[in-house]
C-alpha atoms as a PDB file:
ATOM      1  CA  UNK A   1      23.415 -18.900  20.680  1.00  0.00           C
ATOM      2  CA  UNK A   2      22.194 -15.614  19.490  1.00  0.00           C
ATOM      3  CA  UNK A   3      24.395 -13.598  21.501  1.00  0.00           C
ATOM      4  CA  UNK A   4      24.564 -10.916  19.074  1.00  0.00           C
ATOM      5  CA  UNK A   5      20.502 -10.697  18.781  1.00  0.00           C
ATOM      6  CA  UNK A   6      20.249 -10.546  22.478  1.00  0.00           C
ATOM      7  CA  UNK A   7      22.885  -7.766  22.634  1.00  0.00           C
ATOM      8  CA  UNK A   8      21.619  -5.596  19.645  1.00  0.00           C
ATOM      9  CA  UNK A   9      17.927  -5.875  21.375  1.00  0.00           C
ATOM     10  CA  UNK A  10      19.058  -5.358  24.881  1.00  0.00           C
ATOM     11  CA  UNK A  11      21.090  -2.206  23.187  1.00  0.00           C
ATOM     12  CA  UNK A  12      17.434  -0.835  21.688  1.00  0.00           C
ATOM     13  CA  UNK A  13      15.041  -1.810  24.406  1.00  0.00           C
ATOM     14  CA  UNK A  14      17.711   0.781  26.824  1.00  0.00           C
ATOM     15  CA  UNK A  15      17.401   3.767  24.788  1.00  0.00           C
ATOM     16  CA  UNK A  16      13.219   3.464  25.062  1.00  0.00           C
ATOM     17  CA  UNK A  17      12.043   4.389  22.159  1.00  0.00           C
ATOM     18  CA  UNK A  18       8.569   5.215  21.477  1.00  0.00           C
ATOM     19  CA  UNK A  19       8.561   3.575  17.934  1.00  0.00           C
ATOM     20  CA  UNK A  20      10.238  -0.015  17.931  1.00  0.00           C
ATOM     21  CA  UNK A  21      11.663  -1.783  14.486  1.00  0.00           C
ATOM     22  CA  UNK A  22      12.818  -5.508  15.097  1.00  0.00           C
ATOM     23  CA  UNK A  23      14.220  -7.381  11.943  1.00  0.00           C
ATOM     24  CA  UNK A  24      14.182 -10.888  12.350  1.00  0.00           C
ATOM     25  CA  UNK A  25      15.342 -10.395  15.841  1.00  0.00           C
ATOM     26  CA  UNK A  26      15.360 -14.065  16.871  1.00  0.00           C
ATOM     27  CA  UNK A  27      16.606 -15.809  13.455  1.00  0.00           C
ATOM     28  CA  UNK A  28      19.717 -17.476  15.155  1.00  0.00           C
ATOM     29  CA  UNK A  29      18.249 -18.288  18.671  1.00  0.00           C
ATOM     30  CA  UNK A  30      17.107 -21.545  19.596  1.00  0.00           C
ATOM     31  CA  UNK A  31      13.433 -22.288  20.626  1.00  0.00           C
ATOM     32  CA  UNK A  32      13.401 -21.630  24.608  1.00  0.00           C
ATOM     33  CA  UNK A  33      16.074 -18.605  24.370  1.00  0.00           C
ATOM     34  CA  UNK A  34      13.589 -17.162  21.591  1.00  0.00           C
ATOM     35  CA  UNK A  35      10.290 -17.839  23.936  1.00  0.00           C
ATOM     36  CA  UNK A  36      12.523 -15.720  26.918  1.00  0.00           C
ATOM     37  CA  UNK A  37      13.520 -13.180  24.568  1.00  0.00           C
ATOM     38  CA  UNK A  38       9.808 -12.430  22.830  1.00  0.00           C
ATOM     39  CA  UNK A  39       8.196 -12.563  26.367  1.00  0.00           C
ATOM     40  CA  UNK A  40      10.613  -9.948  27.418  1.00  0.00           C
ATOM     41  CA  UNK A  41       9.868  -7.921  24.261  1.00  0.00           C
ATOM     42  CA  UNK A  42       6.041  -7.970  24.272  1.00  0.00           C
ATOM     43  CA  UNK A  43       5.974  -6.377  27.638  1.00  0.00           C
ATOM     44  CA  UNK A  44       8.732  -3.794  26.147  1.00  0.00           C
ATOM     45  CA  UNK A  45       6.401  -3.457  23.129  1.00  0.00           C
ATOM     46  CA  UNK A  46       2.658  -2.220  25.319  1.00  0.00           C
ATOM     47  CA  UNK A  47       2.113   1.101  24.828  1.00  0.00           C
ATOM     48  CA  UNK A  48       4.498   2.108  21.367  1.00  0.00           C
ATOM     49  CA  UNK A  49       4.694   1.220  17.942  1.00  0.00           C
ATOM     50  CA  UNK A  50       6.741  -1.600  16.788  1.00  0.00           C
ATOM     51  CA  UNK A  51       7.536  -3.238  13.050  1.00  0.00           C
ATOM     52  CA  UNK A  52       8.505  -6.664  13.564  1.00  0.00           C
ATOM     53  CA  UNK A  53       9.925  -7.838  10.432  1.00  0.00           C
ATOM     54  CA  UNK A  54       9.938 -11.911  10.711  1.00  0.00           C
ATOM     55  CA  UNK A  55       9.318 -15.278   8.988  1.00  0.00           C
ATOM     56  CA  UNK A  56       8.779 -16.925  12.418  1.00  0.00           C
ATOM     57  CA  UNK A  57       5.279 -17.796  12.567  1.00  0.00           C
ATOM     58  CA  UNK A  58       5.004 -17.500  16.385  1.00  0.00           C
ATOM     59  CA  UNK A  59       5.640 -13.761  16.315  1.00  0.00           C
ATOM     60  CA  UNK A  60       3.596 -13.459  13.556  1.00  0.00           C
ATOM     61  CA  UNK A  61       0.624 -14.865  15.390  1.00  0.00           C
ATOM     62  CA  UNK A  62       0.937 -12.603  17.870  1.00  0.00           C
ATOM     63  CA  UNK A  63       0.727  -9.333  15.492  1.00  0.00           C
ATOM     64  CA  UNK A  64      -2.164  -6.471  15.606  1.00  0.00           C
ATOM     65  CA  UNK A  65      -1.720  -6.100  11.857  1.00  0.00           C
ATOM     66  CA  UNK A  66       0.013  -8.313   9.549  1.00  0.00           C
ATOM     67  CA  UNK A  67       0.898  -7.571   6.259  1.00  0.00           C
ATOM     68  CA  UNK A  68       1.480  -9.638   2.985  1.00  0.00           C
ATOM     69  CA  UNK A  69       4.153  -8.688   0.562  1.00  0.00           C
ATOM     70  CA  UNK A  70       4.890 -10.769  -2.605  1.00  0.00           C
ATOM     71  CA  UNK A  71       7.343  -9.241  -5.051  1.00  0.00           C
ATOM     72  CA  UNK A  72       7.373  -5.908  -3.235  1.00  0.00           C
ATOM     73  CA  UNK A  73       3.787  -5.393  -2.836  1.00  0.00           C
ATOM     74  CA  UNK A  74       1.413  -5.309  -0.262  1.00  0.00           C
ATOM     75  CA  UNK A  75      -1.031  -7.866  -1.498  1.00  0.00           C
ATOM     76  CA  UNK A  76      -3.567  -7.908   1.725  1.00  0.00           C
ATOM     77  CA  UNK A  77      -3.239  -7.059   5.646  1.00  0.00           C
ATOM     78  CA  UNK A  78      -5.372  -7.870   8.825  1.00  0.00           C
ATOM     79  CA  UNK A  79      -4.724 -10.309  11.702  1.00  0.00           C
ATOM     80  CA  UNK A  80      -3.801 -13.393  11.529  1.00  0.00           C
ATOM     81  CA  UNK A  81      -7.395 -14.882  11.584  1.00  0.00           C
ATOM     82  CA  UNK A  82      -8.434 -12.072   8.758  1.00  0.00           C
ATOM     83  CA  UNK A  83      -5.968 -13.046   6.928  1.00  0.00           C
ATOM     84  CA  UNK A  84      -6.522 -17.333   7.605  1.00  0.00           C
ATOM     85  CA  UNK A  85      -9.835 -17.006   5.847  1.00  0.00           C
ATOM     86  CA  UNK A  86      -9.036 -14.177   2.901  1.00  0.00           C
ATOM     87  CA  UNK A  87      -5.752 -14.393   1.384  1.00  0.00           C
ATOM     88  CA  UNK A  88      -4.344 -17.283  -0.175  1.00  0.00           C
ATOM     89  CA  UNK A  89      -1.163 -16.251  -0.240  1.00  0.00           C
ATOM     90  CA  UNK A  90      -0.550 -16.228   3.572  1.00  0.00           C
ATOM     91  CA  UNK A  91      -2.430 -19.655   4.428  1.00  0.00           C
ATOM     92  CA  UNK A  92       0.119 -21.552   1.740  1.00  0.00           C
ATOM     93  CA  UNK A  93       2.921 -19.665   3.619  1.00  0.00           C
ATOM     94  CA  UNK A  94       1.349 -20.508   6.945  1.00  0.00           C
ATOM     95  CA  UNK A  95       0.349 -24.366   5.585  1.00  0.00           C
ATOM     96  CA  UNK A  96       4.032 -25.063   4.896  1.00  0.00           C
ATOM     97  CA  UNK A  97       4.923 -24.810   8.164  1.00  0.00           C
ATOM     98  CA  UNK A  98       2.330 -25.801  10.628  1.00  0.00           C
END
């Protein structure tokens, strides 16, 4: 499954670009092929800039800066654990799933 992800990826990661923008990347790739794939991104990812737009909470985890939109805005931003303790918002979004 996700044949088209893994393409469209492989197809970015080639051309080496300095910044990196990754939309939902993994949404229709089952657990282990999505573990493979982000592995093989996050070395791909050291040393650029890269927006990784997502609702899958492991690649969220893993995020220098996270930010928190509801109804178009930017409500708060911060790591993960920042953003655990301040904003409301992101621990019922996290608490739904966990």
């Amino acid at each position: 499954g996700g044949q088209r992800q893994r393409l469209a990826i492989a197809r970015a990661l080639l051309t080496d670009p300095r910044i990196l923008i990754i939309d939902d990347s993994t949404s229709a790739i089952d657990s282990a092929t999505e573990d493979r794939i982000q592995r093989a991104i996050n070395k791909v990812m050291e040393g650029r800039t890269t927006l990784l737009i997502t609702h899958r909470l492991s690649q969220i985890r893993r995020a220098d800066k996270i930010l928190v939109l509801h109804q178009g805005e930017i409500i708060d931003q911060g790591s993960h654990e920042a953003l655990m303790v301040r904003c409301g918002l992101y621990q019922r979004i996290f608490a739904r799933y966990v």
